[in-house]
N, C-alpha and C. Protein backbone atom coordinates (compact mmCIF):
# COMPACT_ATOMS: atom_id res chain seq x y z
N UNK A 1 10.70 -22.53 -13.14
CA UNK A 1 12.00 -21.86 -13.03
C UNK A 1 11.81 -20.46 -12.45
N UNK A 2 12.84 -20.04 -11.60
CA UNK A 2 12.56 -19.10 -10.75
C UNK A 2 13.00 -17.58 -11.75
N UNK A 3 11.86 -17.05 -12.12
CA UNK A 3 12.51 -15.50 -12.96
C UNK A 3 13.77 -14.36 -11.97
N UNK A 4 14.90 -14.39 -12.59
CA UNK A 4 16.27 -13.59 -11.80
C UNK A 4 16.10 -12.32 -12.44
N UNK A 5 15.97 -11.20 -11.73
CA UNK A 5 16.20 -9.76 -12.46
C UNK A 5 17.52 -9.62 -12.46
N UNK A 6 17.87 -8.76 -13.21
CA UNK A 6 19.19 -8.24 -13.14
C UNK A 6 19.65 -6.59 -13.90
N UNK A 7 20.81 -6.54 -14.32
CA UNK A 7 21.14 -4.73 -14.37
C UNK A 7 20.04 -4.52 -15.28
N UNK A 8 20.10 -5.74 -16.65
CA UNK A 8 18.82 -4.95 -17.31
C UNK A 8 17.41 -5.16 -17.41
N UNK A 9 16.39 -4.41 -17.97
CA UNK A 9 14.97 -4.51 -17.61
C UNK A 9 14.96 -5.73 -18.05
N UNK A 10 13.47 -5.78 -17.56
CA UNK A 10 13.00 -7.44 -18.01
C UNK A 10 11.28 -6.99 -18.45
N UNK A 11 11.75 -7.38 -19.71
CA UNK A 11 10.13 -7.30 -20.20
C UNK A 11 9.05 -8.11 -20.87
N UNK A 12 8.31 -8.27 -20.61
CA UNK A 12 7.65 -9.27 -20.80
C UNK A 12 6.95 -9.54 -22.47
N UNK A 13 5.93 -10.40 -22.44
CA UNK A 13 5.93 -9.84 -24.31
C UNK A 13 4.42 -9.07 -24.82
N UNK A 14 4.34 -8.58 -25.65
CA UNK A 14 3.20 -8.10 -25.92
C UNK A 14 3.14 -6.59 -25.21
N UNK A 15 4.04 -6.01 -25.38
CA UNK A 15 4.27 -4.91 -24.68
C UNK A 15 5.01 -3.61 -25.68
N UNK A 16 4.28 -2.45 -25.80
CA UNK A 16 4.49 -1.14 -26.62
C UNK A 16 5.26 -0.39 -25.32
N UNK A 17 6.30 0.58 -26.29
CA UNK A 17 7.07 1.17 -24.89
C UNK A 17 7.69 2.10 -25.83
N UNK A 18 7.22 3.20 -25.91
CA UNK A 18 7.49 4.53 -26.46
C UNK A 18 8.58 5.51 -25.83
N UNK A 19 9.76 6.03 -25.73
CA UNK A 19 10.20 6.86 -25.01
C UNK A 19 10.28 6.54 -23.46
N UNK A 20 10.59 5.49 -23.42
CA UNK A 20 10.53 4.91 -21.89
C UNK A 20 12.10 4.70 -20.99
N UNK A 21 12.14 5.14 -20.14
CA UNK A 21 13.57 4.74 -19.25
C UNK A 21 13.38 3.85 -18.25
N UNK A 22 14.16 2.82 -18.20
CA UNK A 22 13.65 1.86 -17.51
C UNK A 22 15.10 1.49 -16.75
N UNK A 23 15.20 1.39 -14.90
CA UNK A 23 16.28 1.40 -14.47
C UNK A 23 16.29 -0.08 -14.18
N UNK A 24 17.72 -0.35 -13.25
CA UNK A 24 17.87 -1.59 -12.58
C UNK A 24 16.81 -2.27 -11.67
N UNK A 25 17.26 -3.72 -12.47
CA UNK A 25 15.86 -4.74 -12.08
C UNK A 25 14.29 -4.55 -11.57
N UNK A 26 14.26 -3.66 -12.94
CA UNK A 26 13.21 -3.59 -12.89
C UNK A 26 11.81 -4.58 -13.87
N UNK A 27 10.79 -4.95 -13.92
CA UNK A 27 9.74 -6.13 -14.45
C UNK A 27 8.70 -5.43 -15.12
N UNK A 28 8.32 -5.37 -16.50
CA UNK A 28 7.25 -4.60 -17.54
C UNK A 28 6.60 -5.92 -17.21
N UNK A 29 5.17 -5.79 -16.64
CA UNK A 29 4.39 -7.04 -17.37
C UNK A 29 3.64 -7.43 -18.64
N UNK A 30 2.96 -7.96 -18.56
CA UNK A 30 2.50 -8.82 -20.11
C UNK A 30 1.51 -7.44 -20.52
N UNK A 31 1.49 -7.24 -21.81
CA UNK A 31 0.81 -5.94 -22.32
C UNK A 31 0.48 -4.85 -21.83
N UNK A 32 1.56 -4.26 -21.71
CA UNK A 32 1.97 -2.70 -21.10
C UNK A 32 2.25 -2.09 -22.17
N UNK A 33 1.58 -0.86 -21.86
CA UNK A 33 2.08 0.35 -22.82
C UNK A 33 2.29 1.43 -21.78
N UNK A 34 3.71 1.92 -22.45
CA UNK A 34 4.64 2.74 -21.88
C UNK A 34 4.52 3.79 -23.06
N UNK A 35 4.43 5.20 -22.56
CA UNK A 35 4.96 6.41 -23.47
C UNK A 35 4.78 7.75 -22.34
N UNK A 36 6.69 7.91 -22.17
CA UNK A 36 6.99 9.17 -22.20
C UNK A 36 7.17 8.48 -20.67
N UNK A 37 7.95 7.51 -20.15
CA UNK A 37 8.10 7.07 -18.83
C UNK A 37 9.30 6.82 -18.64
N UNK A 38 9.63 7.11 -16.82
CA UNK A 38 10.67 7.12 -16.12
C UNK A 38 9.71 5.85 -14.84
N UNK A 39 10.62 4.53 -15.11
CA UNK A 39 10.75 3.78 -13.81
C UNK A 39 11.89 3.51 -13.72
N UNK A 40 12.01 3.59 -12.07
CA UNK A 40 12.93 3.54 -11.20
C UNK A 40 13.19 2.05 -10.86
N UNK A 41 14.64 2.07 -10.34
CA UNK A 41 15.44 0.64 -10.24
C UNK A 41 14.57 0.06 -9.22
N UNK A 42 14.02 -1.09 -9.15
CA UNK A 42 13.47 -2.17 -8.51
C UNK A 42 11.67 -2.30 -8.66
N UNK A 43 11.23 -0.94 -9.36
CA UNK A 43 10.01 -1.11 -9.66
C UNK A 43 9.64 -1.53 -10.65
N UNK A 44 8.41 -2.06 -10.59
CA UNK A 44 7.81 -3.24 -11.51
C UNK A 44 6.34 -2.99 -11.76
N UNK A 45 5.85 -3.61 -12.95
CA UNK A 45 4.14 -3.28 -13.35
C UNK A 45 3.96 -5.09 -13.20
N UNK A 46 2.60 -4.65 -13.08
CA UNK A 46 1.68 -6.43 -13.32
C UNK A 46 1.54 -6.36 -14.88
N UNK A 47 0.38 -6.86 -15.18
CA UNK A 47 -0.29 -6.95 -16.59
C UNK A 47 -1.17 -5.87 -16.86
N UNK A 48 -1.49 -5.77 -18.13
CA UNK A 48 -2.33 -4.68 -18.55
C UNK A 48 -2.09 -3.49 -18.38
N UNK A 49 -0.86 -3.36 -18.09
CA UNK A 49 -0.85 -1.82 -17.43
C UNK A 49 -0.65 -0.48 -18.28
N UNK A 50 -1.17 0.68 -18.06
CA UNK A 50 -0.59 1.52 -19.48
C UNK A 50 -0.62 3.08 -18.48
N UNK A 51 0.34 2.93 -18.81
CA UNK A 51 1.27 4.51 -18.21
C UNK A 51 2.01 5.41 -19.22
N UNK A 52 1.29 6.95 -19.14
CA UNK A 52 1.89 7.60 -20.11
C UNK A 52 2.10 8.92 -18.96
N UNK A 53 3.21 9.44 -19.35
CA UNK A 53 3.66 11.16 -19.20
C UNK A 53 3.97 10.57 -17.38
N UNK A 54 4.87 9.71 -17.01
CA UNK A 54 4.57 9.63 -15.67
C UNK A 54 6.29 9.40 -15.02
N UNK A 55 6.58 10.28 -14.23
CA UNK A 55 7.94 9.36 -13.65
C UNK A 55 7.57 8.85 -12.03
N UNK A 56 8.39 7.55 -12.12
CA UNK A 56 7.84 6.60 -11.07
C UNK A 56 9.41 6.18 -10.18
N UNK A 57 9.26 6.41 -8.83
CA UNK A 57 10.80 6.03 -8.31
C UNK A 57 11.08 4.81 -8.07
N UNK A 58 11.86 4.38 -7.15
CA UNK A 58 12.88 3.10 -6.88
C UNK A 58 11.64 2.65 -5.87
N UNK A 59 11.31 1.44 -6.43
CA UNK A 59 11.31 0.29 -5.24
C UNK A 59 9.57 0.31 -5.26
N UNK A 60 8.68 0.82 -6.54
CA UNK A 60 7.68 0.84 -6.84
C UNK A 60 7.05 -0.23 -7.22
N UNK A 61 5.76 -0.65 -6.34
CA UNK A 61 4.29 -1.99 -6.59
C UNK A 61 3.38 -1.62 -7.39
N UNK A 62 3.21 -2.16 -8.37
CA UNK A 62 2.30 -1.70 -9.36
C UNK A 62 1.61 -2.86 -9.71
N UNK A 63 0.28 -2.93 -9.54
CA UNK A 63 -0.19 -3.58 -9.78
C UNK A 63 -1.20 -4.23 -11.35
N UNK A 64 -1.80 -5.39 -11.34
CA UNK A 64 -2.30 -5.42 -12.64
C UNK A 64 -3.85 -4.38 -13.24
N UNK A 65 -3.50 -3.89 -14.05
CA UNK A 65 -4.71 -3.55 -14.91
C UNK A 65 -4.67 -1.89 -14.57
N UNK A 66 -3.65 -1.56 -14.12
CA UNK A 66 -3.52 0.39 -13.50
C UNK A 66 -3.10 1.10 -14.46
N UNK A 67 -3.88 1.75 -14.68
CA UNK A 67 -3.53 3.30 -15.46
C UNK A 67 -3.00 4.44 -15.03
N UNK A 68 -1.92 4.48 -15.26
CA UNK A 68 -1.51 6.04 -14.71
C UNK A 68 -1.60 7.11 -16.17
N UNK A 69 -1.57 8.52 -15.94
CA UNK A 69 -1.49 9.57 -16.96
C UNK A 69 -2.53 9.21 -17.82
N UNK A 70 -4.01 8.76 -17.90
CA UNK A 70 -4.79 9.17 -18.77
C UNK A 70 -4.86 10.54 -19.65
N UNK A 71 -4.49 10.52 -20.78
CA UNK A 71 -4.45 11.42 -21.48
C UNK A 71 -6.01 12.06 -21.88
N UNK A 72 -5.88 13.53 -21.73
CA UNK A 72 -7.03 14.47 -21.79
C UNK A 72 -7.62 14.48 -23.40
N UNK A 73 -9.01 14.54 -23.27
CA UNK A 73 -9.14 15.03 -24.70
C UNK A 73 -9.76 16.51 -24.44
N UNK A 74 -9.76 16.98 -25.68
CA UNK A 74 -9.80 19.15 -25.71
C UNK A 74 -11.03 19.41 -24.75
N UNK A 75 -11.72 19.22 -23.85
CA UNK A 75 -12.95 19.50 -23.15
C UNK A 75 -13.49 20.94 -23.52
N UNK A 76 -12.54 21.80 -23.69
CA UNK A 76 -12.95 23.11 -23.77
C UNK A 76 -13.19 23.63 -25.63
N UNK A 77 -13.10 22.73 -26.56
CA UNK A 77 -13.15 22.43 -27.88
C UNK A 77 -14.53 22.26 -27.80
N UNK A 78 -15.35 22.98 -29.35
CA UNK A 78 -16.50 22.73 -30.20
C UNK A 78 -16.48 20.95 -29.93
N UNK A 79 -15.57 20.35 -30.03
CA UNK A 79 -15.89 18.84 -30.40
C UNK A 79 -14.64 17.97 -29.48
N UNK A 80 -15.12 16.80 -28.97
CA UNK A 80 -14.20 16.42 -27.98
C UNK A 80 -13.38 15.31 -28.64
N UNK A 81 -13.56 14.80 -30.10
CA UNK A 81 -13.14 13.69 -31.07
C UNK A 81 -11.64 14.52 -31.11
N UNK A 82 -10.47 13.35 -31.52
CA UNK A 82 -9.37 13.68 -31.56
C UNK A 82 -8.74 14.39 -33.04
N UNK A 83 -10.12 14.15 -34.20
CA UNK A 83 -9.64 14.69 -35.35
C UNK A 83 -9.42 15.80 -35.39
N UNK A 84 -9.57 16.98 -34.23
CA UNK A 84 -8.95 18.05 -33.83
C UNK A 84 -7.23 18.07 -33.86
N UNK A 85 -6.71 16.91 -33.20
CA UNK A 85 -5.51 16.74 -32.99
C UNK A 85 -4.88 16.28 -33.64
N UNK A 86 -5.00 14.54 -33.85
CA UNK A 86 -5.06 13.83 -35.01
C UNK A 86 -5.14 13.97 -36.17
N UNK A 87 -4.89 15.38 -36.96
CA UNK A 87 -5.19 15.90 -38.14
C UNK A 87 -4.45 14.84 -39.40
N UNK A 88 -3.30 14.02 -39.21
CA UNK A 88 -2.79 13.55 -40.39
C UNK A 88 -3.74 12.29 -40.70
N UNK A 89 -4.52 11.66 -39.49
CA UNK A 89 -4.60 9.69 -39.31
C UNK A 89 -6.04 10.37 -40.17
N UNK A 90 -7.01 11.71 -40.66
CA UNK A 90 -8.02 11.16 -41.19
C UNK A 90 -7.81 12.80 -42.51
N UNK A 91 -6.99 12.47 -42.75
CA UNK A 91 -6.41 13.22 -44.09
C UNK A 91 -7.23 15.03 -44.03
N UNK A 92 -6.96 15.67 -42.69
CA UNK A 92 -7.71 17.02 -42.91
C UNK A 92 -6.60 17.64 -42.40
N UNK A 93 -5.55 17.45 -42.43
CA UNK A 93 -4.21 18.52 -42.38
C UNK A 93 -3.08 17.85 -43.19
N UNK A 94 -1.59 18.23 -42.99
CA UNK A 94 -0.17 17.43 -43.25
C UNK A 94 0.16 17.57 -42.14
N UNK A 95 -0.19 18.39 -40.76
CA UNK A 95 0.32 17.94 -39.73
C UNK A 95 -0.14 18.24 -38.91
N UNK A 96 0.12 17.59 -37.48
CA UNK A 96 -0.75 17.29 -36.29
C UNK A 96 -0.90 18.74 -35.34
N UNK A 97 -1.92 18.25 -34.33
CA UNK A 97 -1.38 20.03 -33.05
C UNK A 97 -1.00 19.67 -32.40
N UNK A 98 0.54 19.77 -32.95
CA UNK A 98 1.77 19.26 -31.92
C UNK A 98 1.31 20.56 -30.25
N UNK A 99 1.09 21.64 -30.42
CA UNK A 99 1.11 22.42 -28.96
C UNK A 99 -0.18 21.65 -28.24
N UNK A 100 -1.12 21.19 -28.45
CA UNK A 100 -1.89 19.96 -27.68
C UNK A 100 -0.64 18.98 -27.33
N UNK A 101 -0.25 18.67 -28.00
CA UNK A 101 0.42 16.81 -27.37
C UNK A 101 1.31 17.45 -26.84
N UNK A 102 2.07 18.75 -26.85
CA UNK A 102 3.12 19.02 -25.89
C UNK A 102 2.46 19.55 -23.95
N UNK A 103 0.75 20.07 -24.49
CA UNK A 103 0.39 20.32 -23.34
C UNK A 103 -0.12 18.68 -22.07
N UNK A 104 -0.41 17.97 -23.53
CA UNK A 104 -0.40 16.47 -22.53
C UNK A 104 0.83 16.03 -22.35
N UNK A 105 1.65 16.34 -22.81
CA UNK A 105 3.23 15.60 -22.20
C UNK A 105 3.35 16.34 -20.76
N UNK A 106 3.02 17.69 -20.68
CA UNK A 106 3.38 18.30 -19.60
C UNK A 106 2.64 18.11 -18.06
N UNK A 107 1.58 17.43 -18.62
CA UNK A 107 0.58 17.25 -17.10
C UNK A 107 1.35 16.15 -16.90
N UNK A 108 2.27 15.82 -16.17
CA UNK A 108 3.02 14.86 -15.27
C UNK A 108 2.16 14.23 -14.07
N UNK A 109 2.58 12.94 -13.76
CA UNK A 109 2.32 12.53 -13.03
C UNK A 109 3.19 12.07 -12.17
N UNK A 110 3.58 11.75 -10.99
CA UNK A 110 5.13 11.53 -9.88
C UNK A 110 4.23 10.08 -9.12
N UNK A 111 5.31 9.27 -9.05
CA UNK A 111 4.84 8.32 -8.10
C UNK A 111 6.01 8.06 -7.41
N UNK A 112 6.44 7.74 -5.98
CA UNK A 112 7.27 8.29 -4.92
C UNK A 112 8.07 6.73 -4.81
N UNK A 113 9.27 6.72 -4.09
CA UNK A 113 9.87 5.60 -4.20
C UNK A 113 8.63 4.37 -2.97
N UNK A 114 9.11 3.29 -3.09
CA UNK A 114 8.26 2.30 -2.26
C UNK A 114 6.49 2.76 -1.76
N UNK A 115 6.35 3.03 -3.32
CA UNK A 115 5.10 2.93 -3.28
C UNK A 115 3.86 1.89 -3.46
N UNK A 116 2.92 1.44 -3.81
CA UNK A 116 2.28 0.51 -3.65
C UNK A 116 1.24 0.90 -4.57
N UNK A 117 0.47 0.38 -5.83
CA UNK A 117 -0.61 1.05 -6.84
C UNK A 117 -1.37 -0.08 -6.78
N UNK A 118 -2.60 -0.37 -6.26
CA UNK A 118 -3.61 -1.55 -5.81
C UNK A 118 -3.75 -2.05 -7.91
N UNK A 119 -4.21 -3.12 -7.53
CA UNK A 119 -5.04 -3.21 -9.21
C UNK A 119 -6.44 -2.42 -9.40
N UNK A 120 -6.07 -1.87 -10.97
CA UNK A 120 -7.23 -1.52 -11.34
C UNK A 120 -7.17 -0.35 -11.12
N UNK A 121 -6.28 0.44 -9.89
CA UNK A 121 -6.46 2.07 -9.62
C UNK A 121 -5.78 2.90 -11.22
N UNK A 122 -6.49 3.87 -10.78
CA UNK A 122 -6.49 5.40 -12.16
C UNK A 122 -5.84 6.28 -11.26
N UNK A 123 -4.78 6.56 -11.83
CA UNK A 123 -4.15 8.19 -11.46
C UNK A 123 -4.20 8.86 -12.23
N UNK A 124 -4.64 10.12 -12.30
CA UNK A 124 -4.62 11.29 -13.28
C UNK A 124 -3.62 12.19 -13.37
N UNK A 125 -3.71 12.48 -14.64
CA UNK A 125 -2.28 13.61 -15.10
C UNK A 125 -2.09 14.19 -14.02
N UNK A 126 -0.65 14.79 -13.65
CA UNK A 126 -0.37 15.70 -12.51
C UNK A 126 -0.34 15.32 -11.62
N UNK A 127 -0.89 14.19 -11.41
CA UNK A 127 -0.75 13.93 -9.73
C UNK A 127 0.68 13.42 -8.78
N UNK A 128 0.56 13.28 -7.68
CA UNK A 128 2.13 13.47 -7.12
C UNK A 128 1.66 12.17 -5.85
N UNK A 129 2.18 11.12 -6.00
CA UNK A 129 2.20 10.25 -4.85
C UNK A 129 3.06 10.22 -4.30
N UNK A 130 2.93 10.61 -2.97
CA UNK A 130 4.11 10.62 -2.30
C UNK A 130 4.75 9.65 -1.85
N UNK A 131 5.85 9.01 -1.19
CA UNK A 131 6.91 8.21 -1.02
C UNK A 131 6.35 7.05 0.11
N UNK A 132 6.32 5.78 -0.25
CA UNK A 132 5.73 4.91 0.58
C UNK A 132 3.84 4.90 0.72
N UNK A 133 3.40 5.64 0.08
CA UNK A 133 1.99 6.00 -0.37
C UNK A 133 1.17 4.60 -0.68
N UNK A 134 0.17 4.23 -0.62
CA UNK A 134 -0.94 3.38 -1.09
C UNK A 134 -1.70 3.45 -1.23
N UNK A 135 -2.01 3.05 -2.80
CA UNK A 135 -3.83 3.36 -3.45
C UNK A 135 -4.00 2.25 -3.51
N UNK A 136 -5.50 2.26 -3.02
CA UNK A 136 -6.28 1.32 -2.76
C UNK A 136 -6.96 0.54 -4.24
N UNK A 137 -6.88 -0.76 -4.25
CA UNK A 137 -7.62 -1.66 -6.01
C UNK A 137 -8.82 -0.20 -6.29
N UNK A 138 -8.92 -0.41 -7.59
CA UNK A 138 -9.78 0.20 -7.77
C UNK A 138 -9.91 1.85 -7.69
N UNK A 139 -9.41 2.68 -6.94
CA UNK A 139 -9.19 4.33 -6.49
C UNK A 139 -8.83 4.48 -7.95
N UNK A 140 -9.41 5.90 -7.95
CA UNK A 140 -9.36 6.90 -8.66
C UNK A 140 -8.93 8.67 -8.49
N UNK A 141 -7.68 8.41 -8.41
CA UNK A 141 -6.59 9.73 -7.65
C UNK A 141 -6.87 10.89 -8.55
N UNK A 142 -7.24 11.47 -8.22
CA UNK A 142 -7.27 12.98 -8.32
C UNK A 142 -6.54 13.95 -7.53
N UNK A 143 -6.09 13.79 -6.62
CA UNK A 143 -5.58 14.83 -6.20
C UNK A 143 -4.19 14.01 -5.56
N UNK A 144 -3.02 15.00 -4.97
CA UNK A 144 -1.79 14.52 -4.49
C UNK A 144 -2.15 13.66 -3.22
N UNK A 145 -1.32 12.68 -2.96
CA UNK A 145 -1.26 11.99 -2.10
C UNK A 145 -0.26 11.99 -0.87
N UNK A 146 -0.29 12.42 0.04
CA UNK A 146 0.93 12.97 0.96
C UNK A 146 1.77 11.70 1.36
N UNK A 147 2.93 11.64 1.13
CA UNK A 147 3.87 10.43 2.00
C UNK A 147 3.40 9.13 3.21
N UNK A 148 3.16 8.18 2.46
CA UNK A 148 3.17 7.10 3.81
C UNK A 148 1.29 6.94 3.84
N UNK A 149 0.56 7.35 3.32
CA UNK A 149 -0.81 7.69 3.45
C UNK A 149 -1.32 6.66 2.27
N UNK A 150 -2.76 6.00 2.84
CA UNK A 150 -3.11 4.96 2.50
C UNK A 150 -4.62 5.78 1.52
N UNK A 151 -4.89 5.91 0.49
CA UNK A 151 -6.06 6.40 -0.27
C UNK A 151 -7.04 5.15 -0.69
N UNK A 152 -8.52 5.14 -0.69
CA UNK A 152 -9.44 4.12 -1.58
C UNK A 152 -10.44 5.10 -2.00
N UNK A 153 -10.86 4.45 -2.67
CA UNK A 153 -12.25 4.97 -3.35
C UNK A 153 -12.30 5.84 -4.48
N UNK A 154 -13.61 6.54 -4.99
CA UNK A 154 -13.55 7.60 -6.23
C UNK A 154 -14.30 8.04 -5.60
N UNK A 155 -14.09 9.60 -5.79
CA UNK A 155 -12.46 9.89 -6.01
C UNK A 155 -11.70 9.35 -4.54
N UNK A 156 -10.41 9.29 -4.72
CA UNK A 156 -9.65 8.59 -3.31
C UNK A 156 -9.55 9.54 -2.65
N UNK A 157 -9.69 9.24 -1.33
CA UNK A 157 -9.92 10.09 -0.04
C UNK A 157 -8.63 8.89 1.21
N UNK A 158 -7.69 9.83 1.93
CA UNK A 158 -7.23 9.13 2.86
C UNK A 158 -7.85 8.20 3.98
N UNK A 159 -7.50 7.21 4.17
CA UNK A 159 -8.44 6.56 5.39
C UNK A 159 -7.11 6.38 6.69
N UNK A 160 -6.11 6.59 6.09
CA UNK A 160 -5.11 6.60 7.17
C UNK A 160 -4.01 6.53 7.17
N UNK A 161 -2.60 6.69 7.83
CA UNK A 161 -1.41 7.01 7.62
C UNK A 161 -0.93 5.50 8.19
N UNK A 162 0.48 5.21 7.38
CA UNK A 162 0.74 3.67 7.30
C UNK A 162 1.00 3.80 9.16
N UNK A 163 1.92 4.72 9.28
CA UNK A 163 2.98 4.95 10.68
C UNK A 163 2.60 6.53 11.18
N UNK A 164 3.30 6.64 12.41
CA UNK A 164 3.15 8.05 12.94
C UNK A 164 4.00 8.56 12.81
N UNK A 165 3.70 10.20 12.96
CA UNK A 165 4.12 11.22 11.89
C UNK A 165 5.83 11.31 12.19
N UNK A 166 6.38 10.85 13.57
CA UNK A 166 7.75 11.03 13.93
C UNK A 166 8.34 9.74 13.20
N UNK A 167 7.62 8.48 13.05
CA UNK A 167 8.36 7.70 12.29
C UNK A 167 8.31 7.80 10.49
N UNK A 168 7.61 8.37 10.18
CA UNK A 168 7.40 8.95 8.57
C UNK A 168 8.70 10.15 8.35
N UNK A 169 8.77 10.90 9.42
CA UNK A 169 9.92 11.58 8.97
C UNK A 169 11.38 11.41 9.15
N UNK A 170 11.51 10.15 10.15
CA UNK A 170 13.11 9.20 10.14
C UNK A 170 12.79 8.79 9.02
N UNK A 171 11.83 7.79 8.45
CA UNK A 171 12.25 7.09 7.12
C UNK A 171 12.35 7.98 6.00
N UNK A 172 11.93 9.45 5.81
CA UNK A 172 12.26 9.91 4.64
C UNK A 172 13.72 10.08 4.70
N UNK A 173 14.32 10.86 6.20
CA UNK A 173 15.78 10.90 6.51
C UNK A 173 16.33 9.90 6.05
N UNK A 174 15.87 8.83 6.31
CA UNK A 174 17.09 7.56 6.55
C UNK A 174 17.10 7.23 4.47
N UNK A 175 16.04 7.16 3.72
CA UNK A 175 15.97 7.39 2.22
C UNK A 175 16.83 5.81 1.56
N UNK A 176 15.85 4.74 2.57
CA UNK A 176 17.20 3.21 2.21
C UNK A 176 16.96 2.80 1.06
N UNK A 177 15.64 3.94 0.08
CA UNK A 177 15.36 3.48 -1.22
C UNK A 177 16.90 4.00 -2.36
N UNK A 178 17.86 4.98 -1.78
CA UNK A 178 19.11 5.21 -2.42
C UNK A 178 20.44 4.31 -2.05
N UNK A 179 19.76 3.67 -1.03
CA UNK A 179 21.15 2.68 -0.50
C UNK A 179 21.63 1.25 -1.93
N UNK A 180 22.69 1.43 -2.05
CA UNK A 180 23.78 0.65 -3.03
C UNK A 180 22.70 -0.76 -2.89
N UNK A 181 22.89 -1.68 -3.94
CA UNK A 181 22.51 -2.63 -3.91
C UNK A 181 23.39 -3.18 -2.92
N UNK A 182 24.55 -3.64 -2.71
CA UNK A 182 25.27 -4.16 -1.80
C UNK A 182 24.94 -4.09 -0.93
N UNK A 183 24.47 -2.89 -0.51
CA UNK A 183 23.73 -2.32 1.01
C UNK A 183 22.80 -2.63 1.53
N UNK A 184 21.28 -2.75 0.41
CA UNK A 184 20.63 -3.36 0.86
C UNK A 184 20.41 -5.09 0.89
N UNK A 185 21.59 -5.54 0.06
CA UNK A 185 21.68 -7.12 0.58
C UNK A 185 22.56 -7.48 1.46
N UNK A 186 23.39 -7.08 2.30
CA UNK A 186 23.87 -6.89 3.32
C UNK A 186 22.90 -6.80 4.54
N UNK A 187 21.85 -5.91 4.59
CA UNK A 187 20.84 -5.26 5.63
C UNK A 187 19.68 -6.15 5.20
N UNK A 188 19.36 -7.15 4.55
CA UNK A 188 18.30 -7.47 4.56
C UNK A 188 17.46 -8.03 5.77
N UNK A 189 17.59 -8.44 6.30
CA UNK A 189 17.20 -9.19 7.35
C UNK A 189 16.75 -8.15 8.38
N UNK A 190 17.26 -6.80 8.10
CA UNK A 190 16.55 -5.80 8.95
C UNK A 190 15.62 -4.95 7.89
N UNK A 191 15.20 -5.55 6.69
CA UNK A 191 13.24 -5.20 6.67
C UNK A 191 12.73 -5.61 7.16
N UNK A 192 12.69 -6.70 7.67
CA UNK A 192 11.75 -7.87 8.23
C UNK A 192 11.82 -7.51 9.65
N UNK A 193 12.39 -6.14 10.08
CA UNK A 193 12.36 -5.94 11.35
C UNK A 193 10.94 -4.80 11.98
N UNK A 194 10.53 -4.95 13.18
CA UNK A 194 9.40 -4.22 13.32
C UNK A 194 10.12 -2.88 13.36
N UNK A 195 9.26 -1.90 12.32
CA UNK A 195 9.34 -0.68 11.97
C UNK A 195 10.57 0.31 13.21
N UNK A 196 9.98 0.21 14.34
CA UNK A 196 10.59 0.46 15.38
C UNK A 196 11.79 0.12 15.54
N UNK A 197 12.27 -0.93 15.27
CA UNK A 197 13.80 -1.21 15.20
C UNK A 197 14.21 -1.25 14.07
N UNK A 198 13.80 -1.41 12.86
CA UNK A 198 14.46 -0.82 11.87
C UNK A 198 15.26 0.77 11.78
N UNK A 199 14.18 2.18 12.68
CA UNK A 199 14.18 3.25 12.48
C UNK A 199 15.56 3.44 13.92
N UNK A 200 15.42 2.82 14.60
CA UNK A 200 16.34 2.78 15.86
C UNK A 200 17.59 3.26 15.57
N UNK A 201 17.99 1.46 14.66
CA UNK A 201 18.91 0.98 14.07
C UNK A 201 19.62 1.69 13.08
N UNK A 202 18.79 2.34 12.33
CA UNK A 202 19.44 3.23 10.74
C UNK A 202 19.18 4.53 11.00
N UNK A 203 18.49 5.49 11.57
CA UNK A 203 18.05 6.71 11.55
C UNK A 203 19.20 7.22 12.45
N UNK A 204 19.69 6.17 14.22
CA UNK A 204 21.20 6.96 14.79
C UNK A 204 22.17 7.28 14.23
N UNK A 205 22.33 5.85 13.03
CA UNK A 205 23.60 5.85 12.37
C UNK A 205 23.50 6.99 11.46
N UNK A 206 22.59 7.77 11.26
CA UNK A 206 22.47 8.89 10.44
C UNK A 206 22.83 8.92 8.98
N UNK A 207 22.37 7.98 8.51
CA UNK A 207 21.75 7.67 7.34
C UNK A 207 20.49 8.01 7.21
């Protein structure tokens, strides 16, 4: 039977989801953990996936077994164990260091609309993928990723830009990741068009 998304999420089972916003038709796969997340309408995870402190836009590939927002432990601490933080789970406080967990909520991570996350890739706190972006299976992002730009390896290093630089900046103009659902099922038949006439077609009409 063919799985139908619709207005609301669809989630799969075996799945923790803490503080999570989850837009139109969008797909949690099988044992995901979510805390402190924003996905965007049409993006979707594989399996295994666990994303914390991260907002992710419209029309996002995520693949199985990816970590985004690895959470830090104190590096600059006598001791790198969490019973620093963790003070209630081994009975040496009544309460936790909430200003730690507010400084890991704050290292954000951004992932850009129609993006692409290979399996297996690590993004680290803070990082910023830009819009139409691709990490390669396996990469390990450390640093921002500029729009339309293809990253592999550890740490990920660019190997090349999807399109050239005049057609990267019609498609941010043209932005068909905000177009109405109506809109884009109406226009479908012009994704499937070569890049070049897609940008022709929608970038005059000034959209």
């Amino acid at each position: 039977m063919i799985l139908r998304l619709g207005e609301a999420p669809t989630i799969h089972e075996n799945c923790q989801l803490y503080n999570a916003e989850l837009g139109r038709y969008t797909e949690i796969g099988l044992y995901n953990v979510f805390e402190n997340v924003v996905l965007g309408d049409f993006s979707y995870t594989g399996r295994f996936c666990t994303l914390q402190n991260v907002e992710i836009g419209r029309f996002s590939n995520i693949a199985d077994m990816v970590r985004i927002g690895p959470v830090f432990h104190p590096v600059e601490r006598p001791t790198l164990h969490h019973f620093t933080y963790r003070r209630i789970k081994y009975g040496l406080a009544e309460s936790d260091d909430e200003l730690f967990y507010q400084w890991r909520r704050e290292q954000k991570a951004y992932i850009g609309h129609d993006t692409w996350i290979g399996h297996g890739a690590i993004i680290m706190p803070g990082v910023r993928i830009g819009n139409g972006a691709v990490v390669g299976s396996g990469a390990v992002v450390t640093k921002d990723v500029d729009p339309y730009r293809v990253v592999v390896g550890v740490p990920a290093k660019p190997i090349k830009r999807r399109f050239a630089e005049d057609i990267l900046s019609k498609l941010e103009a043209i932005k068909w990741w905000d177009w109405p659902y109506e809109t884009i099922k109406a226009r479908l038949d012009d994704f499937c068009l070569p890049i070049n006439e897609f940008i022709d077609k929608h970038y005059r009409a000034g959209e």
